[in-house]
PDB file of N, CA and C in Angstrom:
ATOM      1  N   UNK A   1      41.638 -20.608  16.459  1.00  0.00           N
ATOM      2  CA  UNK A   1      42.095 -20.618  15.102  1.00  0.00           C
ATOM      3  C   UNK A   1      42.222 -19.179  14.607  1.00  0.00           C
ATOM      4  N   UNK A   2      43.450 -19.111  13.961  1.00  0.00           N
ATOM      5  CA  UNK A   2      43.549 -17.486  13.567  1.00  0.00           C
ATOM      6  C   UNK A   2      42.704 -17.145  12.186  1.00  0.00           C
ATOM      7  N   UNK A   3      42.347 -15.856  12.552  1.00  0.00           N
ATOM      8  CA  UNK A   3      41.260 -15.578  11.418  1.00  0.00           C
ATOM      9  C   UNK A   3      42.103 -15.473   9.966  1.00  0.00           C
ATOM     10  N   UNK A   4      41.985 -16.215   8.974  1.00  0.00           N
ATOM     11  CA  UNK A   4      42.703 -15.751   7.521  1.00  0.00           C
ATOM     12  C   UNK A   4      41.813 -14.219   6.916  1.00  0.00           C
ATOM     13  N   UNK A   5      42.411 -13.046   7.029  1.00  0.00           N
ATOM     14  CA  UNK A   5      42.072 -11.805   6.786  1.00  0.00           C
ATOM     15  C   UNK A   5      42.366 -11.203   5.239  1.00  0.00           C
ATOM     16  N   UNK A   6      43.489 -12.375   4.639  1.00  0.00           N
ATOM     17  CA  UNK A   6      43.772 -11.715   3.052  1.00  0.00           C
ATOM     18  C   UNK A   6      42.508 -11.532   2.022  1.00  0.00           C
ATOM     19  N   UNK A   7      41.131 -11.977   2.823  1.00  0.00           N
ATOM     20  CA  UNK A   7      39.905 -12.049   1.433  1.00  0.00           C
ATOM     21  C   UNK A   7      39.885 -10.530   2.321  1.00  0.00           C
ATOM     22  N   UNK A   8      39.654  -9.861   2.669  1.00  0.00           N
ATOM     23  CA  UNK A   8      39.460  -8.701   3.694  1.00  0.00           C
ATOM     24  C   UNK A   8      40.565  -7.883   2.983  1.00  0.00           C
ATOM     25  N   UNK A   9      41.596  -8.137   2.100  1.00  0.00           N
ATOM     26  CA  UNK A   9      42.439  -7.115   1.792  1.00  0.00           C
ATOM     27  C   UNK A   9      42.176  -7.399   0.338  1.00  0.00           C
ATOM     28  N   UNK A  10      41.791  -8.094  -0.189  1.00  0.00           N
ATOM     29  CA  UNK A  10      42.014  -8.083  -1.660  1.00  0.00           C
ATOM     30  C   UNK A  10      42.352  -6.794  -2.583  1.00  0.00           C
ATOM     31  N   UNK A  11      40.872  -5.863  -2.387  1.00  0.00           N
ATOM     32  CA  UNK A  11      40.943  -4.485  -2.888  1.00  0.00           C
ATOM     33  C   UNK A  11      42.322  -3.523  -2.544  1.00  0.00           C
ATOM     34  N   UNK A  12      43.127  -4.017  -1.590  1.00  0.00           N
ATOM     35  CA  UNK A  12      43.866  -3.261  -1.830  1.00  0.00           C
ATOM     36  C   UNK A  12      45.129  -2.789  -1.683  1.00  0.00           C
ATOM     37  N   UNK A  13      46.062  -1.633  -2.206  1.00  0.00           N
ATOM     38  CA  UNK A  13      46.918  -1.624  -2.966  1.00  0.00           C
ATOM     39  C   UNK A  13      47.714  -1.610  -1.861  1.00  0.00           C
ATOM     40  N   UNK A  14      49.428  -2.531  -2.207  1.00  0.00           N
ATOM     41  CA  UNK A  14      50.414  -2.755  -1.386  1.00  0.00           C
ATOM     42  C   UNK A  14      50.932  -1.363  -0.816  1.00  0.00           C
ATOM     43  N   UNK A  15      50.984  -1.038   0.290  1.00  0.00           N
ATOM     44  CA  UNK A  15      51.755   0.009   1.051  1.00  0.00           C
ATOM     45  C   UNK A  15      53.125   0.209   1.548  1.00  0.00           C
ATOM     46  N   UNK A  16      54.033   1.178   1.407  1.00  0.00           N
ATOM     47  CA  UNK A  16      55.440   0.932   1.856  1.00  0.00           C
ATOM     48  C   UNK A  16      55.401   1.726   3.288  1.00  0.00           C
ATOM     49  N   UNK A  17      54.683   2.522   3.384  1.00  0.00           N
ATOM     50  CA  UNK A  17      54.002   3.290   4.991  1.00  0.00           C
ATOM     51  C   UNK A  17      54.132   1.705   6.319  1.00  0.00           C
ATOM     52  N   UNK A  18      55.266   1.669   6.902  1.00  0.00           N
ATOM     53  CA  UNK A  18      55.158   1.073   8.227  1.00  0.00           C
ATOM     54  C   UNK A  18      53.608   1.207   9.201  1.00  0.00           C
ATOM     55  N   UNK A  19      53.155   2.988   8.804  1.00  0.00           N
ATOM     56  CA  UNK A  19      52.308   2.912   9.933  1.00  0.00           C
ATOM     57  C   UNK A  19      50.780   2.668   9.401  1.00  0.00           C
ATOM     58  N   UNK A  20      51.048   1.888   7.976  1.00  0.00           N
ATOM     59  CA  UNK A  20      49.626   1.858   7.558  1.00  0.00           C
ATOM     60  C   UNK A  20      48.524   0.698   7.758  1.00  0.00           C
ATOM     61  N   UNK A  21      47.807   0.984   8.131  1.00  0.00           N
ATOM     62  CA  UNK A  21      46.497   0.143   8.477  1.00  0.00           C
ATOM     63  C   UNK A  21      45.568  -0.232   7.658  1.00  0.00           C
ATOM     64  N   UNK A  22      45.299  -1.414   7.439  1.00  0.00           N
ATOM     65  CA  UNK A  22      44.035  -1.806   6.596  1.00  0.00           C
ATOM     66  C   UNK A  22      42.969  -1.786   7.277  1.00  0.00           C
ATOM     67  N   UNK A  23      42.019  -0.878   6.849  1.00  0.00           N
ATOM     68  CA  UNK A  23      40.844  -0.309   6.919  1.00  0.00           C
ATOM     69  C   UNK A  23      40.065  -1.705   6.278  1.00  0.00           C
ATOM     70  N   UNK A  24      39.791  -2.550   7.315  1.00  0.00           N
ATOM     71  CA  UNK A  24      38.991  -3.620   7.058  1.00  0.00           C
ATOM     72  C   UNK A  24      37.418  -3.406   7.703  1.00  0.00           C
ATOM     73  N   UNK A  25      37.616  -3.028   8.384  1.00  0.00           N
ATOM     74  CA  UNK A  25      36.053  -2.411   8.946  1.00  0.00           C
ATOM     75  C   UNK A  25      35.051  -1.742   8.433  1.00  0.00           C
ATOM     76  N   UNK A  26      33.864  -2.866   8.228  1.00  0.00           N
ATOM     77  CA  UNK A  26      32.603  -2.297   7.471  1.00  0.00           C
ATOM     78  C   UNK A  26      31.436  -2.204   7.802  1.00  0.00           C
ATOM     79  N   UNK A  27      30.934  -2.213   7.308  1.00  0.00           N
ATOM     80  CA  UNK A  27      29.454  -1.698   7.780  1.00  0.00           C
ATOM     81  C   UNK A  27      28.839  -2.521   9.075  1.00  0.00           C
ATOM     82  N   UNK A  28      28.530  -2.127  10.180  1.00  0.00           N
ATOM     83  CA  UNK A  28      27.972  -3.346  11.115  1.00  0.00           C
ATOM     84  C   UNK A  28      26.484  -3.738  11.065  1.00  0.00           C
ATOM     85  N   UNK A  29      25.963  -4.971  11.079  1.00  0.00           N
ATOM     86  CA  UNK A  29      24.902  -5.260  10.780  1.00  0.00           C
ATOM     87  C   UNK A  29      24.082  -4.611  11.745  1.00  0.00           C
ATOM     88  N   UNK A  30      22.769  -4.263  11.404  1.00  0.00           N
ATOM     89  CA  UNK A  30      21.868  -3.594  12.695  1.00  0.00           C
ATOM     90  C   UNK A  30      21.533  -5.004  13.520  1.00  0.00           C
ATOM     91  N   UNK A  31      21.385  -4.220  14.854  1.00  0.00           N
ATOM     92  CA  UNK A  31      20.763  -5.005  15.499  1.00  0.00           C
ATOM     93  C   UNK A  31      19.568  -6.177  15.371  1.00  0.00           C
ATOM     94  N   UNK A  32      19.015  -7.286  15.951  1.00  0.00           N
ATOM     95  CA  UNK A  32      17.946  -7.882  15.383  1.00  0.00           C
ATOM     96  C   UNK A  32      16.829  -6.953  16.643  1.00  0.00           C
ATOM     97  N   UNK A  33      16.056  -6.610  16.306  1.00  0.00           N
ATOM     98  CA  UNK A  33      14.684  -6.345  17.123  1.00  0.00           C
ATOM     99  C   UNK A  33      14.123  -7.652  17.732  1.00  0.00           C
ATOM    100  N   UNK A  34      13.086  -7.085  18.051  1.00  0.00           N
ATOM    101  CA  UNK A  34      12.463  -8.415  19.268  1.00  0.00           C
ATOM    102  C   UNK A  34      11.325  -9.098  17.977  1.00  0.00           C
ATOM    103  N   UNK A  35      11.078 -10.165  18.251  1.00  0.00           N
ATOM    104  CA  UNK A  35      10.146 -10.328  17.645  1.00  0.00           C
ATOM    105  C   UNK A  35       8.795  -9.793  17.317  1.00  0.00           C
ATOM    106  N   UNK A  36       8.479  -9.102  18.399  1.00  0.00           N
ATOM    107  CA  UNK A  36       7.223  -8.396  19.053  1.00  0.00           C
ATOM    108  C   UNK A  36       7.133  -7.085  18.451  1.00  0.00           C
ATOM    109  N   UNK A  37       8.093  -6.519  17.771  1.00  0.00           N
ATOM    110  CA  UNK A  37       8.522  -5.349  16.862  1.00  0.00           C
ATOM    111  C   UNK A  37       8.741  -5.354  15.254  1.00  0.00           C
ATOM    112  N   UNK A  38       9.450  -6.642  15.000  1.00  0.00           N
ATOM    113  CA  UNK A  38       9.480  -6.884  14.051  1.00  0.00           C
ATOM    114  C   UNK A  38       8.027  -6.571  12.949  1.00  0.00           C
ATOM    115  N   UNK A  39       8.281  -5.689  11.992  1.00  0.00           N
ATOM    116  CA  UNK A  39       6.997  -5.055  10.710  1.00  0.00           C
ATOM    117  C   UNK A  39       7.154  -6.450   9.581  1.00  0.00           C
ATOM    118  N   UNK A  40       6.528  -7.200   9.483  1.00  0.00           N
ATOM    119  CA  UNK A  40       6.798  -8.317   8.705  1.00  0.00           C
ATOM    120  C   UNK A  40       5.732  -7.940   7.490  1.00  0.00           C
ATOM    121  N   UNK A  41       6.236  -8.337   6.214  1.00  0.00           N
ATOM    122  CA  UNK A  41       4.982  -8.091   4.915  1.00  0.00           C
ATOM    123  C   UNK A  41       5.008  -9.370   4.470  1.00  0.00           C
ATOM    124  N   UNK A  42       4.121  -9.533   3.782  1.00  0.00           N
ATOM    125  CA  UNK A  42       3.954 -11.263   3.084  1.00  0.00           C
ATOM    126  C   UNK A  42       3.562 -11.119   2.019  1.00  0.00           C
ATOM    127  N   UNK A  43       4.447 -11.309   0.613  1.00  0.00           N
ATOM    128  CA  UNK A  43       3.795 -11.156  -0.588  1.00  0.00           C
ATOM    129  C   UNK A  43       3.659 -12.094  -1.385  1.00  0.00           C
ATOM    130  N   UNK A  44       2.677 -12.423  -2.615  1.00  0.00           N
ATOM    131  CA  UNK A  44       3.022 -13.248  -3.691  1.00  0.00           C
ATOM    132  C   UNK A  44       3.749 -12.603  -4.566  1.00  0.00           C
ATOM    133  N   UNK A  45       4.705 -13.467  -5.273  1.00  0.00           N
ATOM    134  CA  UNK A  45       5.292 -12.350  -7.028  1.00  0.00           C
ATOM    135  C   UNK A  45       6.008 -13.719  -7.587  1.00  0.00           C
ATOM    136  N   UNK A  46       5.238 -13.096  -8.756  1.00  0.00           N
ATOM    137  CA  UNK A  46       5.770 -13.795 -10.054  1.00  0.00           C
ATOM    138  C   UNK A  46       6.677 -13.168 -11.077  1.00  0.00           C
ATOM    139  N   UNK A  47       7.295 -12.185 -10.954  1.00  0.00           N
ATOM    140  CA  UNK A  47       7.401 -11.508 -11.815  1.00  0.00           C
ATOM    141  C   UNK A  47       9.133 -11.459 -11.251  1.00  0.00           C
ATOM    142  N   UNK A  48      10.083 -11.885 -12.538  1.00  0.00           N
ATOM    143  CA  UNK A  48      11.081 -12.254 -12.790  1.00  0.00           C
ATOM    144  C   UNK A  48      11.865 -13.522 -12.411  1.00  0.00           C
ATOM    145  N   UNK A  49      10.653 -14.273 -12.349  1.00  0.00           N
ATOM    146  CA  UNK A  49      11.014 -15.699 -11.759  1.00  0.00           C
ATOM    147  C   UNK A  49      10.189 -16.652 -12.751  1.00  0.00           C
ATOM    148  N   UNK A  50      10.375 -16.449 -14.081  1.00  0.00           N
ATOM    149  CA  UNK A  50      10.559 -17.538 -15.116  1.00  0.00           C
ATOM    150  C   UNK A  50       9.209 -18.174 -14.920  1.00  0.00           C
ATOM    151  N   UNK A  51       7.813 -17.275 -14.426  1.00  0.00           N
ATOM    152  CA  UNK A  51       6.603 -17.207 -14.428  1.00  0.00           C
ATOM    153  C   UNK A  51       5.982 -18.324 -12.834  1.00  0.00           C
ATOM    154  N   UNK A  52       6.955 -18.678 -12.227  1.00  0.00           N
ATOM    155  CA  UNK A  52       7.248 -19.086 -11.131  1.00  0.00           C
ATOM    156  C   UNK A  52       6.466 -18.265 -10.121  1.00  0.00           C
ATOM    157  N   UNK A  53       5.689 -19.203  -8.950  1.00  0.00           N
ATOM    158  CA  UNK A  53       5.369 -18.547  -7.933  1.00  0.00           C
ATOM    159  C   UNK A  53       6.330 -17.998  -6.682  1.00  0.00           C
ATOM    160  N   UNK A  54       6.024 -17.420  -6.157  1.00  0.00           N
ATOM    161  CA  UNK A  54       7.193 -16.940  -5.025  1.00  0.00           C
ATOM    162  C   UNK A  54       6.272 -16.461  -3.847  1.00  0.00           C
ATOM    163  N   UNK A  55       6.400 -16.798  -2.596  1.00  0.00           N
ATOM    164  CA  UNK A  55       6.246 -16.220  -1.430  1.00  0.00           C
ATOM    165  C   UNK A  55       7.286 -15.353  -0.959  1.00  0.00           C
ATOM    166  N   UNK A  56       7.251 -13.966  -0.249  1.00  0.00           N
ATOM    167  CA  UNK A  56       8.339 -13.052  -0.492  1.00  0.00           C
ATOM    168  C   UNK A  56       7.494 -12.424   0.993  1.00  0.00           C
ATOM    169  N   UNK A  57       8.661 -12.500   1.929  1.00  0.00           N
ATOM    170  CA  UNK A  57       8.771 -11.824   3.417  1.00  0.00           C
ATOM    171  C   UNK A  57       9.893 -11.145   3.451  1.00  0.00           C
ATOM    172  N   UNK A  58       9.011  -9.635   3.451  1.00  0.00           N
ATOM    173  CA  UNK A  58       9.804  -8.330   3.196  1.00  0.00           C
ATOM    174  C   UNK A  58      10.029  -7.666   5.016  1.00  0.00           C
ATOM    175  N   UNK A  59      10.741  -6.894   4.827  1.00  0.00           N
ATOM    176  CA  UNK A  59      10.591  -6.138   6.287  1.00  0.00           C
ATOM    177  C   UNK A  59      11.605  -6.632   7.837  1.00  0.00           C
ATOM    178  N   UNK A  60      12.130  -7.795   7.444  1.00  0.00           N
ATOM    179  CA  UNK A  60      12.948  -8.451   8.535  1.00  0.00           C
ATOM    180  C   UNK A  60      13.899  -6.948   8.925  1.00  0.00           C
ATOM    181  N   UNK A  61      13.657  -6.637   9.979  1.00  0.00           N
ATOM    182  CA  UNK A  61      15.429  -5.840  10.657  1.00  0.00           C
ATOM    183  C   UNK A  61      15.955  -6.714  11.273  1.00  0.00           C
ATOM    184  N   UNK A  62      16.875  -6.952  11.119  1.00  0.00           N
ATOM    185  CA  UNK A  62      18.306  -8.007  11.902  1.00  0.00           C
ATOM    186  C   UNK A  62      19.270  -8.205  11.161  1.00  0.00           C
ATOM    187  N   UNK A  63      20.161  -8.973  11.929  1.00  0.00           N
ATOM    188  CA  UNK A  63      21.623  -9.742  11.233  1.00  0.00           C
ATOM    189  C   UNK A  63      21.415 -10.850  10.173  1.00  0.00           C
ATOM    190  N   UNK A  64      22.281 -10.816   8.899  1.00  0.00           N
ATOM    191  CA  UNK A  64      22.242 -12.095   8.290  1.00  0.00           C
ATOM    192  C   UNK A  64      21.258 -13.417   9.013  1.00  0.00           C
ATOM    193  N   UNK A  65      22.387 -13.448  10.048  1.00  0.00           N
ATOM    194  CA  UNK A  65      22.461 -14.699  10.736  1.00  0.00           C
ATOM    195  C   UNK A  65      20.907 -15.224  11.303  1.00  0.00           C
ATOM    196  N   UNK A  66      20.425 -14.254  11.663  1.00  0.00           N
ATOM    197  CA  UNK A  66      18.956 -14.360  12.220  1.00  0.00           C
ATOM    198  C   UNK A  66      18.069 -14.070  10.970  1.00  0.00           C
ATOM    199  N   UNK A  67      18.171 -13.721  10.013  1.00  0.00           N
ATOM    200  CA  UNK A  67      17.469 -13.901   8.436  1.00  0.00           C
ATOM    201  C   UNK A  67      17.356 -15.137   8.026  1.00  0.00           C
ATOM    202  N   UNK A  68      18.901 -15.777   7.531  1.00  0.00           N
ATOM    203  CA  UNK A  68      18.673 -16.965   7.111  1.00  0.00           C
ATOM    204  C   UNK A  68      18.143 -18.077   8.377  1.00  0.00           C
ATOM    205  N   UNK A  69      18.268 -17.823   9.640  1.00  0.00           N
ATOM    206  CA  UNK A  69      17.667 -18.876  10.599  1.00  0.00           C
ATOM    207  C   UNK A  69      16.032 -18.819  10.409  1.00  0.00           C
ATOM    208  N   UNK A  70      15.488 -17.811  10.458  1.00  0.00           N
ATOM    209  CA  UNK A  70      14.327 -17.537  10.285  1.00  0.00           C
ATOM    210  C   UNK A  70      14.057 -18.128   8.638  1.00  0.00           C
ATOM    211  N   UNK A  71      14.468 -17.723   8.083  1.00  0.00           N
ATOM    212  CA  UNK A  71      14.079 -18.677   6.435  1.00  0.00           C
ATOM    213  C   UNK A  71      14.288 -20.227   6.564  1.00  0.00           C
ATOM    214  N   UNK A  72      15.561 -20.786   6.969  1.00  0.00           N
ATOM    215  CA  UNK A  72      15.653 -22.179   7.405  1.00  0.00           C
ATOM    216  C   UNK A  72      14.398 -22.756   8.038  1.00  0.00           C
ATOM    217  N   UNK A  73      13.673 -22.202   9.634  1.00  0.00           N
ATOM    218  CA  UNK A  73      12.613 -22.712   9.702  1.00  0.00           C
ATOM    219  C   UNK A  73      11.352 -22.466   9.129  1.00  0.00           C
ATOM    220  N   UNK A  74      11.444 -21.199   7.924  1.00  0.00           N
ATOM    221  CA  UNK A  74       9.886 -21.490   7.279  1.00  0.00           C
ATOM    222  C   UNK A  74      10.430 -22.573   6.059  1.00  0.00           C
ATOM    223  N   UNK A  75      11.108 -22.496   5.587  1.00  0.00           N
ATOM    224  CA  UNK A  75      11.394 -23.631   4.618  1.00  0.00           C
ATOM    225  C   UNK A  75      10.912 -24.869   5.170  1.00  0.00           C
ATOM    226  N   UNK A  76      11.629 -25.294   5.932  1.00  0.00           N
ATOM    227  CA  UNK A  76      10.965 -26.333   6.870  1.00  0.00           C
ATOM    228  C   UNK A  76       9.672 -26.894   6.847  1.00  0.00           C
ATOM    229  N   UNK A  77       9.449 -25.990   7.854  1.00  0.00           N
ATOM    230  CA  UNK A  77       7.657 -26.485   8.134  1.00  0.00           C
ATOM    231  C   UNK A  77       7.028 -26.190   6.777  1.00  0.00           C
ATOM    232  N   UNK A  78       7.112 -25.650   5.910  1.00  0.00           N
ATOM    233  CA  UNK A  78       6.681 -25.407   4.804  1.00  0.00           C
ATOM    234  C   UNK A  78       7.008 -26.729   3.547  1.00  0.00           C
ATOM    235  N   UNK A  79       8.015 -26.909   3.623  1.00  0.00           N
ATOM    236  CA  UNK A  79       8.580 -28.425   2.691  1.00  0.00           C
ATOM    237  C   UNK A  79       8.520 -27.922   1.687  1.00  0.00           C
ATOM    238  N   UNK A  80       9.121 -26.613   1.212  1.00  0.00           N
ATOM    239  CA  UNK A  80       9.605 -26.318  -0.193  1.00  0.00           C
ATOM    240  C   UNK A  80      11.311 -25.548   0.677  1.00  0.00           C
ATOM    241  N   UNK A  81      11.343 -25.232  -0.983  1.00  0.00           N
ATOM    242  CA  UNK A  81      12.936 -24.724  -1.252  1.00  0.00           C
ATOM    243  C   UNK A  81      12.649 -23.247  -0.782  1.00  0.00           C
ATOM    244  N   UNK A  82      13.400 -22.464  -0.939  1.00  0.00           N
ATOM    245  CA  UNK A  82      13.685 -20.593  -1.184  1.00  0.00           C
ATOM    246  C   UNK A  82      14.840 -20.483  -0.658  1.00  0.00           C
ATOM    247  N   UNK A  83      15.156 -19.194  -0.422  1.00  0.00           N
ATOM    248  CA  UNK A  83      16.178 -18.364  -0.492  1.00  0.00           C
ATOM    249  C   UNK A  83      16.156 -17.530   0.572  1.00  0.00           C
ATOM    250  N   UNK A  84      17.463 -16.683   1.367  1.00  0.00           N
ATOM    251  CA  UNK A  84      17.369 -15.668   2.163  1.00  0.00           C
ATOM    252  C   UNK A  84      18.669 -14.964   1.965  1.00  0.00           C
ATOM    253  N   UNK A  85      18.006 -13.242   1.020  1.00  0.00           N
ATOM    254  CA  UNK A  85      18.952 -12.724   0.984  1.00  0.00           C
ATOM    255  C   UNK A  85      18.370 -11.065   0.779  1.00  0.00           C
ATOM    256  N   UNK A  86      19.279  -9.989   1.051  1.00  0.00           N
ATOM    257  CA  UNK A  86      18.845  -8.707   0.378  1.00  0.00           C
ATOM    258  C   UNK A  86      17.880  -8.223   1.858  1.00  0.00           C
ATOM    259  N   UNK A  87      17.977  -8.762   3.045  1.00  0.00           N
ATOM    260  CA  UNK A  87      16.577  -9.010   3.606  1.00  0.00           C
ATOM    261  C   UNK A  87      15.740  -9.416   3.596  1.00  0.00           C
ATOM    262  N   UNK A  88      15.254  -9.755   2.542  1.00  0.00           N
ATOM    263  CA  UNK A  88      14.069 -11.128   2.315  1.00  0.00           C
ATOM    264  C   UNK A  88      14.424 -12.398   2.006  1.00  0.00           C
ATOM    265  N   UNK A  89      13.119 -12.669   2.271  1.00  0.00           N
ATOM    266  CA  UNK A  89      12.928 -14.260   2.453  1.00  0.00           C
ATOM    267  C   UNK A  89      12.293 -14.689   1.345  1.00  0.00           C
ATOM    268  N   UNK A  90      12.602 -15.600   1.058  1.00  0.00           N
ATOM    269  CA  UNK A  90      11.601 -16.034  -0.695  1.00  0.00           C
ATOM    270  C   UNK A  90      11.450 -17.510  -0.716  1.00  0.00           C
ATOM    271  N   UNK A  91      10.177 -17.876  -0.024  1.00  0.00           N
ATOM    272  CA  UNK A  91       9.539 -19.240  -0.275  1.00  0.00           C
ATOM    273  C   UNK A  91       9.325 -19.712  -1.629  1.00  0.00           C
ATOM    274  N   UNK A  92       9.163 -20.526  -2.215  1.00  0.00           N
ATOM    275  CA  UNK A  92       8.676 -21.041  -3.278  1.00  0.00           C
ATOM    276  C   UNK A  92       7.497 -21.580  -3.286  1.00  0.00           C
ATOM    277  N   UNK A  93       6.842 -21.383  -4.194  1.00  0.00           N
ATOM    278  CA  UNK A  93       5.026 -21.735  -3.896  1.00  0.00           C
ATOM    279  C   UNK A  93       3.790 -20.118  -3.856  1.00  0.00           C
ATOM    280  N   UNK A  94       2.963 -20.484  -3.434  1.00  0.00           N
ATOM    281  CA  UNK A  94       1.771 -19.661  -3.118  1.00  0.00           C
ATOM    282  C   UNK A  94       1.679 -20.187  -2.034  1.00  0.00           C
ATOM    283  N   UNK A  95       2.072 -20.189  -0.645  1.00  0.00           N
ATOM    284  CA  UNK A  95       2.634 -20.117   0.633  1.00  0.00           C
ATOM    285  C   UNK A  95       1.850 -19.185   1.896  1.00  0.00           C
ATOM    286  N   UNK A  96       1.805 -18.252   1.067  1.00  0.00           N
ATOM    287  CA  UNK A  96       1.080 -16.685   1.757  1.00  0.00           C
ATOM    288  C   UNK A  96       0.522 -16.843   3.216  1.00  0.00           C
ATOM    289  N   UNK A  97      -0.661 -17.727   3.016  1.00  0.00           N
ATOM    290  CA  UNK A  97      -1.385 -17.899   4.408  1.00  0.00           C
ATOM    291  C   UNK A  97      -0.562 -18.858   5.150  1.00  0.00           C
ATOM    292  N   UNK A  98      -0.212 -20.167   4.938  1.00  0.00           N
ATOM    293  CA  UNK A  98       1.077 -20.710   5.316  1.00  0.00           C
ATOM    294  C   UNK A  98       1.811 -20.179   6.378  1.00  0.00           C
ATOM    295  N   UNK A  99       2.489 -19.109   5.639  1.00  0.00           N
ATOM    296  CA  UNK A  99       4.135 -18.329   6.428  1.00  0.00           C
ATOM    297  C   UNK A  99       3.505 -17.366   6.987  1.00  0.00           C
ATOM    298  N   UNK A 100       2.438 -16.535   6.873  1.00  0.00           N
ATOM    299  CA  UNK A 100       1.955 -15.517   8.112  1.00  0.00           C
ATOM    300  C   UNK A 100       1.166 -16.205   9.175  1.00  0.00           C
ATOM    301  N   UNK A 101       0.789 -17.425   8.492  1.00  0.00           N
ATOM    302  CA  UNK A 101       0.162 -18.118  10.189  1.00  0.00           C
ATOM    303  C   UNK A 101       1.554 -19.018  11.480  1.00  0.00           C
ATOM    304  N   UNK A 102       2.449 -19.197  10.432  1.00  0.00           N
ATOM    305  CA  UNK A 102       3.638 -19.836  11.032  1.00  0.00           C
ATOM    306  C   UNK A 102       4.651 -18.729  11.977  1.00  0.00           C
ATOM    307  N   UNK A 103       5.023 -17.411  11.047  1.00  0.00           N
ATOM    308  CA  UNK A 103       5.428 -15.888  11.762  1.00  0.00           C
ATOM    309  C   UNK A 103       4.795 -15.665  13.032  1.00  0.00           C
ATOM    310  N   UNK A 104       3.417 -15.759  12.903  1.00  0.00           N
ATOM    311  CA  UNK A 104       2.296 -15.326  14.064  1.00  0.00           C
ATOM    312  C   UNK A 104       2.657 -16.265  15.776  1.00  0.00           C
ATOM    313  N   UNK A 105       2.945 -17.837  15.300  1.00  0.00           N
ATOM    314  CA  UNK A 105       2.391 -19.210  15.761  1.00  0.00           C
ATOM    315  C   UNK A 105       4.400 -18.473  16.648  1.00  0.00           C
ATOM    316  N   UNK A 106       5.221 -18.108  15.721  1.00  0.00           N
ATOM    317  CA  UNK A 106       6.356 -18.272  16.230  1.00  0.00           C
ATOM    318  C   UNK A 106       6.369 -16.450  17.137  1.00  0.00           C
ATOM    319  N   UNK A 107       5.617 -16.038  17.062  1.00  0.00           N
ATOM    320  CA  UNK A 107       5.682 -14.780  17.439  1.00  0.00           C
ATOM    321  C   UNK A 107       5.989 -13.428  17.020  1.00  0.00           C
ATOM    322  N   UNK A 108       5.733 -13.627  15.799  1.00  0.00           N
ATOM    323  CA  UNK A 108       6.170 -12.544  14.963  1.00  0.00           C
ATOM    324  C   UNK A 108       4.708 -11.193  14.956  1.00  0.00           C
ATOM    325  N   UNK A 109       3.613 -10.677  15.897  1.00  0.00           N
ATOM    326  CA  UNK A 109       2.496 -10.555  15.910  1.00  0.00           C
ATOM    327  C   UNK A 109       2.214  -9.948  14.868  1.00  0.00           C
ATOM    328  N   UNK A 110       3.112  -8.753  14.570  1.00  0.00           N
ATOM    329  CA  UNK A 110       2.692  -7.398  13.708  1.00  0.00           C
ATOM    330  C   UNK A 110       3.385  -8.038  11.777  1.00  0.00           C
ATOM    331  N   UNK A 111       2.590  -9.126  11.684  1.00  0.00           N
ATOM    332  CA  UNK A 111       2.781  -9.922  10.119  1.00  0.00           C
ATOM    333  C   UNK A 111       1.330  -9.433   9.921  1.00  0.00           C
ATOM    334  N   UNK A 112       1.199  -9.293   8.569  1.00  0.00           N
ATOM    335  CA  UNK A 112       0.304  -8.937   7.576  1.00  0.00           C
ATOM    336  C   UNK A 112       0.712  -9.930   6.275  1.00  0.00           C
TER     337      UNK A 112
END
């Protein structure tokens, strides 16, 4: 299936240059590290979440793609909602011991 590329041009302006190229190429995601490397943090915060608890796993290096997979299965085993974006992960709840014993169980060693 051919890729539709016009969301990739939006920004920009029509050219009469034959030899011009759209500079669609951006930033490439870093690599994912091994698990065994991965610096994982585990926080509580309440604070801008409408007095709401939050579990918050800071520190992921990798691709989107391996962020939100990794949030998909703590959501999971966990049986609440959150989010994966910005690099973190954001459980819902007071979770804390939870998601660093689950990181650990999945191999994540160096979680705090």
């Amino acid at each position: 299936m051919k890729k539709n590329d016009w969301k990739d041009r939006l920004n920009i302006v029509y050219s009469t240059n034959p030899d011009f190229a759209y500079g669609t190429e951006g930033e490439e995601e870093p690599e994912t590290l091994e698990k065994e490397k991965q610096n994982l943090r585990v926080f509580i915060e309440k604070k801008n979440r409408g007095g709401k608890t939050a579990t918050v796993v800071k520190g992921f290096a990798g691709t989107e793609e391996d962020l939100k997979e990794l949030a998909k299965l703590l959501k999971t085993r966990c049986g609440v909602g959150g989010a994966a974006k910005d690099g973190e992960i954001i459980i819902q709840g007071e979770l804390r011991d939870k998601v660093v014993e689950l990181l650990k169980k999945e191999g994540y060693v160096r979680t705090r």
